[in-house]
Protein backbone atom coordinates (compact mmCIF):
# COMPACT_ATOMS: atom_id res chain seq x y z
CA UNK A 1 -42.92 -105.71 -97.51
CA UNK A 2 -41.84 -102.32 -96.63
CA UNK A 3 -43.68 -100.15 -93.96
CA UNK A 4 -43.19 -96.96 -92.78
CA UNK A 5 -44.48 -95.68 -89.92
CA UNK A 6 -46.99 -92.41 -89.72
CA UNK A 7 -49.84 -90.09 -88.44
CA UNK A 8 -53.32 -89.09 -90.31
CA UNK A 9 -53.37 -85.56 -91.09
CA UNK A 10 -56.79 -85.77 -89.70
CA UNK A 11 -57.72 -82.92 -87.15
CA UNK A 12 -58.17 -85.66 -84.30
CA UNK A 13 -55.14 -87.39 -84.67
CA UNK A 14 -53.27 -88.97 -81.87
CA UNK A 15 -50.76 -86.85 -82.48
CA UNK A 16 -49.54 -84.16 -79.57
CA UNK A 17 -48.01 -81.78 -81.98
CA UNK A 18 -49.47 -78.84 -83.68
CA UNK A 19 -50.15 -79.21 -87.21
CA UNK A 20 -47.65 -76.08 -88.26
CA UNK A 21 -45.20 -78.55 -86.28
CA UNK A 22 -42.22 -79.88 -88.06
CA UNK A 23 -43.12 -83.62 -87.07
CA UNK A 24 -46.63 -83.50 -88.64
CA UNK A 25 -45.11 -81.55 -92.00
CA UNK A 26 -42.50 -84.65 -91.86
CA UNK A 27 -45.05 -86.92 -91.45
CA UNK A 28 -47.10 -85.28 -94.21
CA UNK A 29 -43.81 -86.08 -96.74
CA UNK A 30 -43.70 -89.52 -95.69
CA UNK A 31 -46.83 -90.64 -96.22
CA UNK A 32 -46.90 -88.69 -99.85
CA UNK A 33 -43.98 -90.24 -100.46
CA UNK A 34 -45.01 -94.11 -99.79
CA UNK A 35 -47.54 -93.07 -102.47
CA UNK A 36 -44.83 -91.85 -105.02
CA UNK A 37 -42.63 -94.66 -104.14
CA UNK A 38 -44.96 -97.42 -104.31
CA UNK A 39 -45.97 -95.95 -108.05
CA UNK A 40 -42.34 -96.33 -108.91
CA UNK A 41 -42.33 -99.73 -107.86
CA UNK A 42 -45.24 -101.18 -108.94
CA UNK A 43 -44.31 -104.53 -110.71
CA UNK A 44 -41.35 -104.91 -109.39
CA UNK A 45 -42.83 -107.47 -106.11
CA UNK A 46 -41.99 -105.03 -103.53
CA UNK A 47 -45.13 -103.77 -101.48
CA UNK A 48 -44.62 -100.61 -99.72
CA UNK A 49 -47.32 -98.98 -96.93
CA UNK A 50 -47.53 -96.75 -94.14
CA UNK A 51 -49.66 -97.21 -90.96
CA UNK A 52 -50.59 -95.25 -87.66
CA UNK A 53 -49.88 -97.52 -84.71
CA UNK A 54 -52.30 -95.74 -82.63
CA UNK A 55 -51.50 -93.27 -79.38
CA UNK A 56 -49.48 -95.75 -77.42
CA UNK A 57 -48.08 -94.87 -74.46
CA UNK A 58 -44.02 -94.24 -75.00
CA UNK A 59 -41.75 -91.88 -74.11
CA UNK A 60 -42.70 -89.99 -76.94
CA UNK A 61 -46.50 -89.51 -75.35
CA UNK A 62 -44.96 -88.85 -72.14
CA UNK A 63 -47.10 -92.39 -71.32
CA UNK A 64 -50.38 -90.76 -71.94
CA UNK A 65 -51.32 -93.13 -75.13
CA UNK A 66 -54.00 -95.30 -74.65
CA UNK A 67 -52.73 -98.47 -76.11
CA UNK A 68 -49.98 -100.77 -74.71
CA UNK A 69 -46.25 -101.16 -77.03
CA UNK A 70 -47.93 -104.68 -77.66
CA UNK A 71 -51.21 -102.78 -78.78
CA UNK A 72 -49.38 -100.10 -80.69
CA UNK A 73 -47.43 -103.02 -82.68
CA UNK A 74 -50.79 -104.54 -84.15
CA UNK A 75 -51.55 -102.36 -86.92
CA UNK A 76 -47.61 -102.48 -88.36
CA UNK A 77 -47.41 -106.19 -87.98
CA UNK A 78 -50.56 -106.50 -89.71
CA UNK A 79 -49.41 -104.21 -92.39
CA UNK A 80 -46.10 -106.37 -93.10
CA UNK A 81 -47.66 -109.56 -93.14
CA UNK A 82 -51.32 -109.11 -94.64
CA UNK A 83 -51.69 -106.24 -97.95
CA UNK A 84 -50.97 -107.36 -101.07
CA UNK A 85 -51.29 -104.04 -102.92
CA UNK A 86 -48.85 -100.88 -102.11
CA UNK A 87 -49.20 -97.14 -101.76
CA UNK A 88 -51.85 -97.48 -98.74
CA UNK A 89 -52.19 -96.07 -95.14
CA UNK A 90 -53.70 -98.08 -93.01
CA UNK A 91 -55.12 -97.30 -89.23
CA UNK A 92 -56.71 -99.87 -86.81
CA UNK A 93 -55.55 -102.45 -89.19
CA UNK A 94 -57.83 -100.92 -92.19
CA UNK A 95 -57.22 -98.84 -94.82
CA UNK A 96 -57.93 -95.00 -94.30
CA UNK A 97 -57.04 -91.89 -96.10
CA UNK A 98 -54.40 -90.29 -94.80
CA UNK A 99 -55.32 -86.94 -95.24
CA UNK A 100 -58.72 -87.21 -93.85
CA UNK A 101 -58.39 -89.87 -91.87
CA UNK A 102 -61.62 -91.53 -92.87
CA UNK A 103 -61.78 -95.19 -93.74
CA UNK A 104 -61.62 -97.22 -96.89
CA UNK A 105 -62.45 -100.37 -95.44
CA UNK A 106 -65.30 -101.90 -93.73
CA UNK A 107 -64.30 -102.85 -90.27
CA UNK A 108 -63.47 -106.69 -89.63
């Protein structure tokens, strides 16, 4: 499994950075681009996902996430060791769309 990791584009993302930001139009390509990617793939046994890890409290958030590095790494280990389909964001462990942020799956 491949996984790369990302932000919604959802207005109340965890994200500090304005949405004109480089970072969020970055993130924007990457998660289009799992899409695309995974398309080209398809068949060929690879799966390929993104996922949020949540606002976790790094260097990057200046400490000011809310989840712990062992919080933050839930969602990404779940998405390399669980989905058996590619071309999916997934947030909180579910599958959401990326551009709304809204949720695909029924919690667990």
């Amino acid at each position: 499994a491949v996984v790369s990791t990302q932000s919604t584009g959802k207005a109340d993302d965890y994200s500090l950075f304005k949405k004109d930001s480089a970072y969020s139009t970055s993130k924007t390509f990457l998660n289009a681009h799992t899409v695309v990617l995974a398309r080209e793939l398809e068949g060929s046994g690879i799966i390929l996902n993104s996922c949020c890890p949540g606002y976790v409290a790094t260097d990057m958030s200046s400490h000011k996430g809310h989840l712990t590095i062992d919080e933050g790494a839930v969602t990404p280990t779940f998405v390399c060791t669980s989905p058996t389909t590619s071309g999916n964001f997934y947030r909180e462990c579910r599958r959401c769309d990326w551009v709304s942020g809204e949720y695909i799956d029924p919690p667990q």
